[in-house]
Protein backbone atom coordinates (compact mmCIF):
# COMPACT_ATOMS: atom_id res chain seq x y z
CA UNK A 1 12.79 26.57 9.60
CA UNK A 2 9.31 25.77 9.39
CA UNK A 3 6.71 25.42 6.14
CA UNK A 4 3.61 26.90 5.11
CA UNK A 5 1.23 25.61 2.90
CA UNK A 6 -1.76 27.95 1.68
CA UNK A 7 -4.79 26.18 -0.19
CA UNK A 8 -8.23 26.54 -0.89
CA UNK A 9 -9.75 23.39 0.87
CA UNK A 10 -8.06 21.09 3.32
CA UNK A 11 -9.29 17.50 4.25
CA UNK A 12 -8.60 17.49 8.39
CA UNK A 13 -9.95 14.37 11.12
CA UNK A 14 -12.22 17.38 12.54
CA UNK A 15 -13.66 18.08 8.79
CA UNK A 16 -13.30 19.95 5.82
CA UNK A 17 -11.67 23.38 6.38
CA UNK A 18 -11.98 26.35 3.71
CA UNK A 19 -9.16 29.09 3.11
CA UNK A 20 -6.87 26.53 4.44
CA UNK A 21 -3.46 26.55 6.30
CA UNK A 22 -0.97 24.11 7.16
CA UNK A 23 2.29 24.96 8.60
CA UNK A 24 5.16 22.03 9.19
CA UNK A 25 7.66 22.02 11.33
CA UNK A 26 11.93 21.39 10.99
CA UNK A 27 11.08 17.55 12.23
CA UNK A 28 9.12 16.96 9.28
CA UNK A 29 6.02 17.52 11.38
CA UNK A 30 2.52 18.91 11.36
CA UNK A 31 2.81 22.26 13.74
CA UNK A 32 -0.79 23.76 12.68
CA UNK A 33 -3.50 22.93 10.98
CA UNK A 34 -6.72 25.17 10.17
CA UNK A 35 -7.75 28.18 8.86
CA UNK A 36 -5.28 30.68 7.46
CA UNK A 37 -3.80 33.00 9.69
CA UNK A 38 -3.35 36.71 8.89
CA UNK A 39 0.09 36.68 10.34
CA UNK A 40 1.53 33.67 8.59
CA UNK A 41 4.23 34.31 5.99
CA UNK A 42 3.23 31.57 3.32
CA UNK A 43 5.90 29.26 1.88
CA UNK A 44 4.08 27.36 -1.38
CA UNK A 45 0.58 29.23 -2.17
CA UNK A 46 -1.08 26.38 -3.40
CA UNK A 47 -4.60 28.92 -4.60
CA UNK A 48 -6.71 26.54 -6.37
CA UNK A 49 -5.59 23.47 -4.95
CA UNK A 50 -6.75 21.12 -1.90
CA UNK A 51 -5.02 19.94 0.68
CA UNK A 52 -5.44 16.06 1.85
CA UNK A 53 -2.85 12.75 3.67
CA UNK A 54 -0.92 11.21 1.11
CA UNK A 55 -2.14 7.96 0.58
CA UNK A 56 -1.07 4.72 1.76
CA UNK A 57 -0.82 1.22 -0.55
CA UNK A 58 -1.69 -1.42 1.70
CA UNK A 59 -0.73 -3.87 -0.85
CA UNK A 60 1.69 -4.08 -3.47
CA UNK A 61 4.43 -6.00 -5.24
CA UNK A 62 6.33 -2.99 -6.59
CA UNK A 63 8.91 -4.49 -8.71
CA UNK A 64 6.51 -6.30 -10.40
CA UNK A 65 6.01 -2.76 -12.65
CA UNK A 66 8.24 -4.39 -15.35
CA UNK A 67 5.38 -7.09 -15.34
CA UNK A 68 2.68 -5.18 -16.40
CA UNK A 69 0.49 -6.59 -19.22
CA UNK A 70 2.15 -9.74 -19.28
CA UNK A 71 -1.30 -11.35 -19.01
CA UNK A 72 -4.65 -9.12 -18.70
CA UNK A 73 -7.36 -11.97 -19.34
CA UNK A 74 -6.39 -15.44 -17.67
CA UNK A 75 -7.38 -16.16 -13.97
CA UNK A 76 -5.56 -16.42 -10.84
CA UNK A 77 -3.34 -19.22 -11.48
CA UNK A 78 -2.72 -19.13 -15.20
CA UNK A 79 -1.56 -15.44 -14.57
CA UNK A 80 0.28 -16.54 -11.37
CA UNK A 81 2.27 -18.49 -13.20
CA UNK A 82 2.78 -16.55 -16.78
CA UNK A 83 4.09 -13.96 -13.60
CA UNK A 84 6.64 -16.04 -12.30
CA UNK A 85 7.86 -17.73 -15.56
CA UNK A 86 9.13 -13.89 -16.32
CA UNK A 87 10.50 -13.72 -12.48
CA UNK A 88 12.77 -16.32 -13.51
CA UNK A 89 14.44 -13.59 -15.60
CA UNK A 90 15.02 -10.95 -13.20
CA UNK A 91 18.04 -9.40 -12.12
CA UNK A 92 18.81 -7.17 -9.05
CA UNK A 93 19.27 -4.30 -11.44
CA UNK A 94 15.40 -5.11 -12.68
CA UNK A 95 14.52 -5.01 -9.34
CA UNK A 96 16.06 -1.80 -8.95
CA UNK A 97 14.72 -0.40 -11.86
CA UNK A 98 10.69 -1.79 -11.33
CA UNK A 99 10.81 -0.27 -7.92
CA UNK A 100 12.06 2.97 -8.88
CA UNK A 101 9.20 2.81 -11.85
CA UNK A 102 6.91 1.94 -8.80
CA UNK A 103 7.60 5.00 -7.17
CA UNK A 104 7.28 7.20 -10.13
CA UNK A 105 4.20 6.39 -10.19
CA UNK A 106 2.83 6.35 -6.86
CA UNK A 107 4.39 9.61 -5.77
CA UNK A 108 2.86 10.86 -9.31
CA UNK A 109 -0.44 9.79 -8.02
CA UNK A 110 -0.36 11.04 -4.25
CA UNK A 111 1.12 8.08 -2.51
CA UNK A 112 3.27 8.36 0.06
CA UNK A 113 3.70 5.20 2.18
CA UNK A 114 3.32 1.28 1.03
CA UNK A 115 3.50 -1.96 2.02
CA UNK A 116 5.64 -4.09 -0.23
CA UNK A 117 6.10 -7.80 -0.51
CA UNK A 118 8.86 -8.73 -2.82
CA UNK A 119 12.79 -9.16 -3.20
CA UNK A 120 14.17 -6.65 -0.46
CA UNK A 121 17.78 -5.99 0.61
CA UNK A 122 19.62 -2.64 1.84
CA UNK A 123 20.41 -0.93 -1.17
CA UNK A 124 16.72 -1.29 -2.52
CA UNK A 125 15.80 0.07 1.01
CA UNK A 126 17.95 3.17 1.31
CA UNK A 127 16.63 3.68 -2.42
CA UNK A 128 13.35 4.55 -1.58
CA UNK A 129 14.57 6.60 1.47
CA UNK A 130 16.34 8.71 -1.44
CA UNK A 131 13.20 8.98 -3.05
CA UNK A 132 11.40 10.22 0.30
CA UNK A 133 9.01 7.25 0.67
CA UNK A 134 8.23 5.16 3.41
CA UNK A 135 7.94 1.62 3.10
CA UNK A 136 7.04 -1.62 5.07
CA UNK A 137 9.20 -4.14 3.44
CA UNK A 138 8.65 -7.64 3.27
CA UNK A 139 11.22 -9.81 1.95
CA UNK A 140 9.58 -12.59 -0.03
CA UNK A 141 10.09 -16.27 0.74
CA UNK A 142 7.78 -19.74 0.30
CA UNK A 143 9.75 -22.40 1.79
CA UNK A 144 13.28 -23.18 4.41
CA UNK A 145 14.75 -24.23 1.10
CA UNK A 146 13.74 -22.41 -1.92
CA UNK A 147 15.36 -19.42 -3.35
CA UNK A 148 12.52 -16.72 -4.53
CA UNK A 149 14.65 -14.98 -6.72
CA UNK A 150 17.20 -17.08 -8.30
CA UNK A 151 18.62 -14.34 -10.58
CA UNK A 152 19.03 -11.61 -8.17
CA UNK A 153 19.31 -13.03 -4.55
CA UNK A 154 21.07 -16.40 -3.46
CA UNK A 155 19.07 -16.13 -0.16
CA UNK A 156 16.77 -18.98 0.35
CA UNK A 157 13.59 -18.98 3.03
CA UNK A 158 15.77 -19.48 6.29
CA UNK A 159 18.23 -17.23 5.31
CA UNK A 160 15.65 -14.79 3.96
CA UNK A 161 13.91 -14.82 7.62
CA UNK A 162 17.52 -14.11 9.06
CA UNK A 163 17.99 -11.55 6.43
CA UNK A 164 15.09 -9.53 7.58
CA UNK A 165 15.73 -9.77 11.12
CA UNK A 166 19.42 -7.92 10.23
CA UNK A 167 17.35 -5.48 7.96
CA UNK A 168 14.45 -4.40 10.77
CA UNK A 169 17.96 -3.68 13.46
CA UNK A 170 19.49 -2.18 10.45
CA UNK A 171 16.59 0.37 9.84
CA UNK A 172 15.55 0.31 13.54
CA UNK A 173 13.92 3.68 14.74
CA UNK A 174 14.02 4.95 11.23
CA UNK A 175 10.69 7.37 9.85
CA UNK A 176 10.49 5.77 6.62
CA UNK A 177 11.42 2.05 6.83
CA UNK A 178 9.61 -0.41 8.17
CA UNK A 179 10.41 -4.22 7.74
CA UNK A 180 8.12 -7.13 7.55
CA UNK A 181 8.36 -11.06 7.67
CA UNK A 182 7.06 -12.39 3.98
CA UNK A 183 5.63 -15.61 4.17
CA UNK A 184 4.05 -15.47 0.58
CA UNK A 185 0.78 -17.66 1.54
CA UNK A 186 -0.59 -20.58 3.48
CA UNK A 187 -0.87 -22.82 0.08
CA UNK A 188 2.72 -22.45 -0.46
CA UNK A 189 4.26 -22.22 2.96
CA UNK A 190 3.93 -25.14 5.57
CA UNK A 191 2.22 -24.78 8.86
CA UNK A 192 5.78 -25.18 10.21
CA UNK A 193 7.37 -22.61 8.74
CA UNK A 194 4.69 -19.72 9.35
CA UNK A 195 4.35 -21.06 13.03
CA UNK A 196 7.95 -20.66 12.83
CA UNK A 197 7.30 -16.78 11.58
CA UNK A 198 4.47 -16.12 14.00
CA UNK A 199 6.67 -17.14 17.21
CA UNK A 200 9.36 -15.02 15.29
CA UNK A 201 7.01 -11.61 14.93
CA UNK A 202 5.99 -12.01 18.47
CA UNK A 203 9.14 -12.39 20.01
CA UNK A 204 10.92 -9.80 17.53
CA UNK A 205 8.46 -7.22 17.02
CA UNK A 206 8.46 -7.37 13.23
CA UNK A 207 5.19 -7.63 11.25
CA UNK A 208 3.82 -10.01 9.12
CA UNK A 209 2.85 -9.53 5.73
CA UNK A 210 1.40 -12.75 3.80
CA UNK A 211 -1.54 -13.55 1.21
CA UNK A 212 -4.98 -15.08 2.35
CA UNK A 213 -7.80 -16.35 1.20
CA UNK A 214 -7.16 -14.58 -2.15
CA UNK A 215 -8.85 -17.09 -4.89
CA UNK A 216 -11.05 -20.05 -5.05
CA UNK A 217 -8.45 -22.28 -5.84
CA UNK A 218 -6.61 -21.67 -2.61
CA UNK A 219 -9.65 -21.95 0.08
CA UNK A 220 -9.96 -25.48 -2.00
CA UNK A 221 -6.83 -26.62 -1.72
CA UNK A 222 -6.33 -25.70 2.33
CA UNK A 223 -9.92 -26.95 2.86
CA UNK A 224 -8.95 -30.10 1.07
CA UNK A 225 -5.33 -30.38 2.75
CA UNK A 226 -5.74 -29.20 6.06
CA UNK A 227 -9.08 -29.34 6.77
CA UNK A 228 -9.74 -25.66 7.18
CA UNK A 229 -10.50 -22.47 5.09
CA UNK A 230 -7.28 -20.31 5.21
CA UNK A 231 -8.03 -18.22 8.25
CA UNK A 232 -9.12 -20.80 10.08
CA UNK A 233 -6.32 -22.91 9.33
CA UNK A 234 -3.39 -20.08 10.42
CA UNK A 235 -5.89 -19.43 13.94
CA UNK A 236 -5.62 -22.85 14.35
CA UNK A 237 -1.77 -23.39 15.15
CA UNK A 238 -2.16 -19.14 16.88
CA UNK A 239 -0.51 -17.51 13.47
CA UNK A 240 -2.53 -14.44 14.81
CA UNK A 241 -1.02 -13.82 17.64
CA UNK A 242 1.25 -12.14 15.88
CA UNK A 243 0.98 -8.55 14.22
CA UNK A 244 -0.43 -9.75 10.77
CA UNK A 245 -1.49 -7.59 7.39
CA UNK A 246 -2.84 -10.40 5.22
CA UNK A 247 -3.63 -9.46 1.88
CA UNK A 248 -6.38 -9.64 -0.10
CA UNK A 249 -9.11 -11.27 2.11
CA UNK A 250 -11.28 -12.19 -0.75
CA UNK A 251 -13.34 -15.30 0.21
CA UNK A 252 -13.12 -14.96 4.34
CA UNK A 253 -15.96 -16.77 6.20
CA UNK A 254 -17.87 -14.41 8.90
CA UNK A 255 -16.16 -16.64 11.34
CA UNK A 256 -12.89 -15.58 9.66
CA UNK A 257 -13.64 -12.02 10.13
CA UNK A 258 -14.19 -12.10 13.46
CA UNK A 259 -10.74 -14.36 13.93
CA UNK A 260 -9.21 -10.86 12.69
CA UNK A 261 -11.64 -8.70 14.31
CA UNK A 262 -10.42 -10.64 17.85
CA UNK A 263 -6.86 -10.70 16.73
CA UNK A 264 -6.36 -7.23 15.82
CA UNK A 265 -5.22 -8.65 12.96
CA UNK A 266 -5.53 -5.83 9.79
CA UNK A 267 -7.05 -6.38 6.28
CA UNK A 268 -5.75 -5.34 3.06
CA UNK A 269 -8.16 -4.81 0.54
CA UNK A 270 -7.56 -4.82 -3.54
CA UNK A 271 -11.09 -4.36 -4.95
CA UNK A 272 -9.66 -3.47 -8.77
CA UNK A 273 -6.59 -6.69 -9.18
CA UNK A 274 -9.24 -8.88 -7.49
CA UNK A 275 -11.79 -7.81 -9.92
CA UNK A 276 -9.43 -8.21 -12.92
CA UNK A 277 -8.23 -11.52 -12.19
CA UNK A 278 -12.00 -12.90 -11.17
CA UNK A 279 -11.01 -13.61 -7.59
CA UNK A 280 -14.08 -12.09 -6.62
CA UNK A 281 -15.58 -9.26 -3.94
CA UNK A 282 -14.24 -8.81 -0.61
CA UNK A 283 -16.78 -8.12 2.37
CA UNK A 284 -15.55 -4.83 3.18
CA UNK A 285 -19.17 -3.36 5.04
CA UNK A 286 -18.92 -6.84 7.02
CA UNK A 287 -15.07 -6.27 7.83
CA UNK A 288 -16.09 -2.72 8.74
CA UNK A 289 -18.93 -3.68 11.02
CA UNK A 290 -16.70 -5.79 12.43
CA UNK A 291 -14.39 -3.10 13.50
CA UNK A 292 -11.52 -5.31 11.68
CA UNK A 293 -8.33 -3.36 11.33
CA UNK A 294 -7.84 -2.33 6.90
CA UNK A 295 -5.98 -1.05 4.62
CA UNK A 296 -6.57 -0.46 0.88
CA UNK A 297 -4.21 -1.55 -1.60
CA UNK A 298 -3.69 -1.73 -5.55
CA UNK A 299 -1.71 -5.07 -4.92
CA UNK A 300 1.15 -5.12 -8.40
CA UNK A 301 0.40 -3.55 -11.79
CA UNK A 302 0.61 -7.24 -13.43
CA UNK A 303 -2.70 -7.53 -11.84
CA UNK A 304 -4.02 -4.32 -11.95
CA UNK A 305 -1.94 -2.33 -14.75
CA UNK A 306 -1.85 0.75 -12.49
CA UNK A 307 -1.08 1.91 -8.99
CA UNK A 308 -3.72 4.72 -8.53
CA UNK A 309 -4.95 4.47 -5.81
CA UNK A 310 -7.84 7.34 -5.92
CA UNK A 311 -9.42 4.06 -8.39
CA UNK A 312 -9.37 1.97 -5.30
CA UNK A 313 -11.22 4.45 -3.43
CA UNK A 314 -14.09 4.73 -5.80
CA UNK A 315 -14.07 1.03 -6.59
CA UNK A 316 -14.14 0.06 -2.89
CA UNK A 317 -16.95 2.89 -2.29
CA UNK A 318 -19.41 1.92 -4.89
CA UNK A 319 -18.57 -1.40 -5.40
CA UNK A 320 -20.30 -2.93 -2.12
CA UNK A 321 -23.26 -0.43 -2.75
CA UNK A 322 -24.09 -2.26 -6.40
CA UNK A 323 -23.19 -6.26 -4.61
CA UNK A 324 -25.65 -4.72 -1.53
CA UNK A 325 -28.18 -3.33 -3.72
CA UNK A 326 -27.78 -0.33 -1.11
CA UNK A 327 -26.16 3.08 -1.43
CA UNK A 328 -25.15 3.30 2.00
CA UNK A 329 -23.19 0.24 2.26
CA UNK A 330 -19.93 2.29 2.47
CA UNK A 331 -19.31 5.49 3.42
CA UNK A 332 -17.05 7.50 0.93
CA UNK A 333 -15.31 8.92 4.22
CA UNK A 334 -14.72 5.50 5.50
CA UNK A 335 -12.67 4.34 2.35
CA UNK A 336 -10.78 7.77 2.29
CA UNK A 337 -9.66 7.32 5.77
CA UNK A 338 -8.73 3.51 5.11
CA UNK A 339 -6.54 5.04 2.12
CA UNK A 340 -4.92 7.44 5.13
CA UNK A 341 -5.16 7.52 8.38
CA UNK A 342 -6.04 3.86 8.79
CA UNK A 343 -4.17 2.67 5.96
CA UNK A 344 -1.08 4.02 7.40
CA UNK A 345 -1.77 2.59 11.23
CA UNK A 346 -1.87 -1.13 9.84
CA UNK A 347 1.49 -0.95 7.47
CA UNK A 348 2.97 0.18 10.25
CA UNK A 349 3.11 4.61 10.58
CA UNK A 350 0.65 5.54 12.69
CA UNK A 351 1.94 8.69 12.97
CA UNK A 352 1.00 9.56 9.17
CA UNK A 353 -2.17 9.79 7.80
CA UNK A 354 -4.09 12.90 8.52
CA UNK A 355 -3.53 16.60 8.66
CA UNK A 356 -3.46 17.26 12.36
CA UNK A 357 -0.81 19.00 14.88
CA UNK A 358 2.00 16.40 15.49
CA UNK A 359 1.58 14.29 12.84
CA UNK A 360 4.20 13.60 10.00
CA UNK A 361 3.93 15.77 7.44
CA UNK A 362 2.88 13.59 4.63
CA UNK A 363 0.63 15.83 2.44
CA UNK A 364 -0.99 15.96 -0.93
CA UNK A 365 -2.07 19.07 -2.93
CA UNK A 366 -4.83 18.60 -5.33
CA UNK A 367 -5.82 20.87 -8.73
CA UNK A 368 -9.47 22.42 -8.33
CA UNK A 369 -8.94 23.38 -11.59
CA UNK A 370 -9.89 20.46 -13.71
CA UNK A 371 -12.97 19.86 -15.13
CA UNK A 372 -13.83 16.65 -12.87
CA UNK A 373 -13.74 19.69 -9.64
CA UNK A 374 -16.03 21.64 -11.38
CA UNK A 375 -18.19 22.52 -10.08
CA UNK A 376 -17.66 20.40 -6.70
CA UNK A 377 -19.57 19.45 -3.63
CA UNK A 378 -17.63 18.97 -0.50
CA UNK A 379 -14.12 17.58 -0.59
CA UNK A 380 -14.83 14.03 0.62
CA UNK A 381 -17.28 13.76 -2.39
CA UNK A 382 -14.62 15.15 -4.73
CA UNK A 383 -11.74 12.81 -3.52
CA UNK A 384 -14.18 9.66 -3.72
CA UNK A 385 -15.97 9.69 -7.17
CA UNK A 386 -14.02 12.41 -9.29
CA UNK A 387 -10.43 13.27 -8.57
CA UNK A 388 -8.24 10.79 -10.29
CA UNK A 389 -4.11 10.54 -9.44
CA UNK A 390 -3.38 12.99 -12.29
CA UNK A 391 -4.84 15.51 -9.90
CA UNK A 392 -1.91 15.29 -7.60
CA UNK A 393 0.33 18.07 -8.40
CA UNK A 394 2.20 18.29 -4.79
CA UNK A 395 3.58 15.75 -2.66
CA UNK A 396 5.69 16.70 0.65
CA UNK A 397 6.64 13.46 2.96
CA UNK A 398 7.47 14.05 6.31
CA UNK A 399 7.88 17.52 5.25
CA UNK A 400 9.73 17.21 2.29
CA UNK A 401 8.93 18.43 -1.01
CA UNK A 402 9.20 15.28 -3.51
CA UNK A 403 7.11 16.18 -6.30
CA UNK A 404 6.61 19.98 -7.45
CA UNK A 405 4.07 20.53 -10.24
CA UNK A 406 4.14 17.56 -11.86
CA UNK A 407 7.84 17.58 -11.53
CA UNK A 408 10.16 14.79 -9.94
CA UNK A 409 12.13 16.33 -7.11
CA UNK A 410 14.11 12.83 -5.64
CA UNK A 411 13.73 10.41 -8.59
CA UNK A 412 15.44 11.30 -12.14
CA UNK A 413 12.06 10.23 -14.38
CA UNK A 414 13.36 10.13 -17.82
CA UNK A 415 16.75 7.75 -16.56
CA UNK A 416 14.32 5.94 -14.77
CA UNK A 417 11.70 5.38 -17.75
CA UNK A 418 14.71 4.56 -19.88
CA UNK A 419 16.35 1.59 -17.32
CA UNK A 420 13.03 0.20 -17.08
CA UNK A 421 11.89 0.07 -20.65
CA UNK A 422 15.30 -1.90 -21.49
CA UNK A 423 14.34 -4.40 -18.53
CA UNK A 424 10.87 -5.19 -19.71
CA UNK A 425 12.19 -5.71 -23.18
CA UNK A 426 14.74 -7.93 -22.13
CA UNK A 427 12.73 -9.79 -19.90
CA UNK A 428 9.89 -10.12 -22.65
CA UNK A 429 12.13 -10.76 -25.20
């Protein structure tokens, strides 16, 4: 049985198209895309709406909901570790309940895919298939010995590499699960252990998904310990080699960026959390001319407070303008795609990410009813510097309708909202 959508505007790879059509196939897939057909009997009339690709969080910690606010105005490594003084706390039903919050909220606000680095095990996976997301999962760990998450998991590093191996053959050939080795960083792991993880990925398959180059404080201390600024120091024993996402990207070197450019390896940028904790600006136009692989990401809501991801867009748009003195430092289309079709290549699902035959189905429907859409210019411009996530009033992932006019159609909201409000306060308490 196949799907029609009907909409005023729909964002496609070939352009904008107007009185707009998208039909979806019983695989969950994209069977036509274009102008509406006379014949076509239509499904969900979505009049007044526009059609776009769900977006894709190339960064996140999405637990780490039940965090939020614990510290709003202390840099990177006073509110690193207020953060993990709390972590101490958790539980595996916190866990459960922060993700679930997590996914609330994205789906709320038009995402549809993310890449996750946190506490990870089946349950919490086959959660989120529930829910209809997909996911590249990275199962935190810093060193052979230490447990991450004392209160919920007895797994230390080595058995949290294993762990993930039996997770990725677990999930293997599965449409919404990805998994991902979690080295948290190169100032907290040892060169041992991620060569360890690189000779893993490359042998295995599985991604990588580790923090670099985020703060200051951390190009000082690998300078100062190993002689090398962070990317430098990971090409240096062939960490690249692997298939990397390395997050944030803050303070890379232009040598740096062409080690990733070379390397394939792909770039998740977090223009509002590194903002808010003072990390500093990302070269995203440099990255871009560099034709380095990115993503854009929100990274958790304790640094960042929300998981909209439509702010990233317009943050990472006109932010390198004002640092460039020069309005055509970004492209708004550029940043949309990185939020799609890009976005969803590096974490992992290349076959999501735009509105074109064969593609999964993971769509987006937009009110043109709001103030901020009127009037409106053309659809890129709208989706760049005035639609917000409380525009999204239609999600469908791989075909499947998860969020119906503002309505919840996989995740029970008000149970959810409950669970996770009795976490935080016990947590905070």
């Amino acid at each position: 049985m196949t799907t029609i959508l009907r909409a005023d505007r729909m964002l496609t790879p070939s352009g904008e198209v107007a009185n707009a059509e998208l039909e979806i196939d019983d695989r969950g897939r994209i069977a036509y895309a274009g102008p509406a057909r006379v014949e076509s009997v239509v499904t969900h009339d979505l009049a007044g709406h526009a059609l776009m690709p769900g977006l894709v969080n190339g960064h996140t910690h999405s637990a780490m909901t039940l965090q939020r606010a614990v510290s709003d105005d202390e840099g990177f490594m006073p509110w690193l570790a207020a953060v993990q003084a709390v972590e101490q706390g958790l539980t595996r039903d916190d866990v459960v309940a922060g993700l679930e919050l997590a996914m609330l909220e994205m789906i709320a606000n038009g995402t549809t895919a993310f890449a996750d680095m946190y506490h990870w095990d089946e349950g919490l996976l086959e959660t989120v298939q529930r829910a209809g997301m997909r996911v590249l999962a990275a199962p935190a760990m810093f060193t052979h010995e230490a447990v991450g998450f004392p209160g919920v998991s007895p797994l230390n590093g080595a058995q949290t590499l294993d762990y993930t191996e039996q997770l990725a053959e677990r999930f293997e050939g599965d449409e919404q699960i990805k998994l991902a080795y979690g080295p948290h960083a190169p100032y907290t792991c040892s060169p041992e252990l991620l060569r360890e993880i690189s000779e893993r990925s490359q042998r295995t398959g599985i991604k990588i998904h580790i923090h670099v180059a985020e703060s200051v404080a951390e190009v000082e201390q690998i300078t100062e310990q190993y002689g090398n600024t962070p990317a430098k120091h990971l090409d240096a024993f062939g960490f690249f080699e692997a298939d990397v996402l390395a997050a944030h990207c803050v303070h890379l070197t232009e040598e740096e960026i062409e080690i990733y450019a070379r390397t394939g390896t792909a770039a998740s940028h977090n223009p509002v959390s590194n903002l808010k904790l003072g990390c500093g600006v990302a070269k995203l136009p440099e990255m871009l001319e560099a034709g380095v692989r990115l993503t854009l990401g929100t990274d958790s809501v304790a640094s960042n407070n929300s998981l909209d991801l439509f702010e990233e867009i317009k943050l990472a748009t006109i932010l390198h303008r004002g640092v460039r003195h020069d309005a055509a430092a970004v492209k708004a289309a550029d940043v949309i795609d990185i939020a799609t079709r890009r976005g969803a290549e590096a974490i992992g699902f290349p076959e999501a990410g735009a509105l074109e035959v064969g593609r999964l189905a993971d769509i987006i429907a937009l009110d043109l009813s709001t103030t901020r859409a009127t009037p409106m210019g053309s659809l890129v411009s709208h989706i760049a510097f005035s639609a917000s996530g409380e525009d999204v009033r239609h999600v469908f992932i791989g075909g499947r309708h998860v969020y119906a006019a503002g309505q919840h159609l996989t995740l029970d909201a008000a149970d959810i909202l409950a669970r996770a409000a009795a976490s935080a306060a016990r947590l905070r308490g």
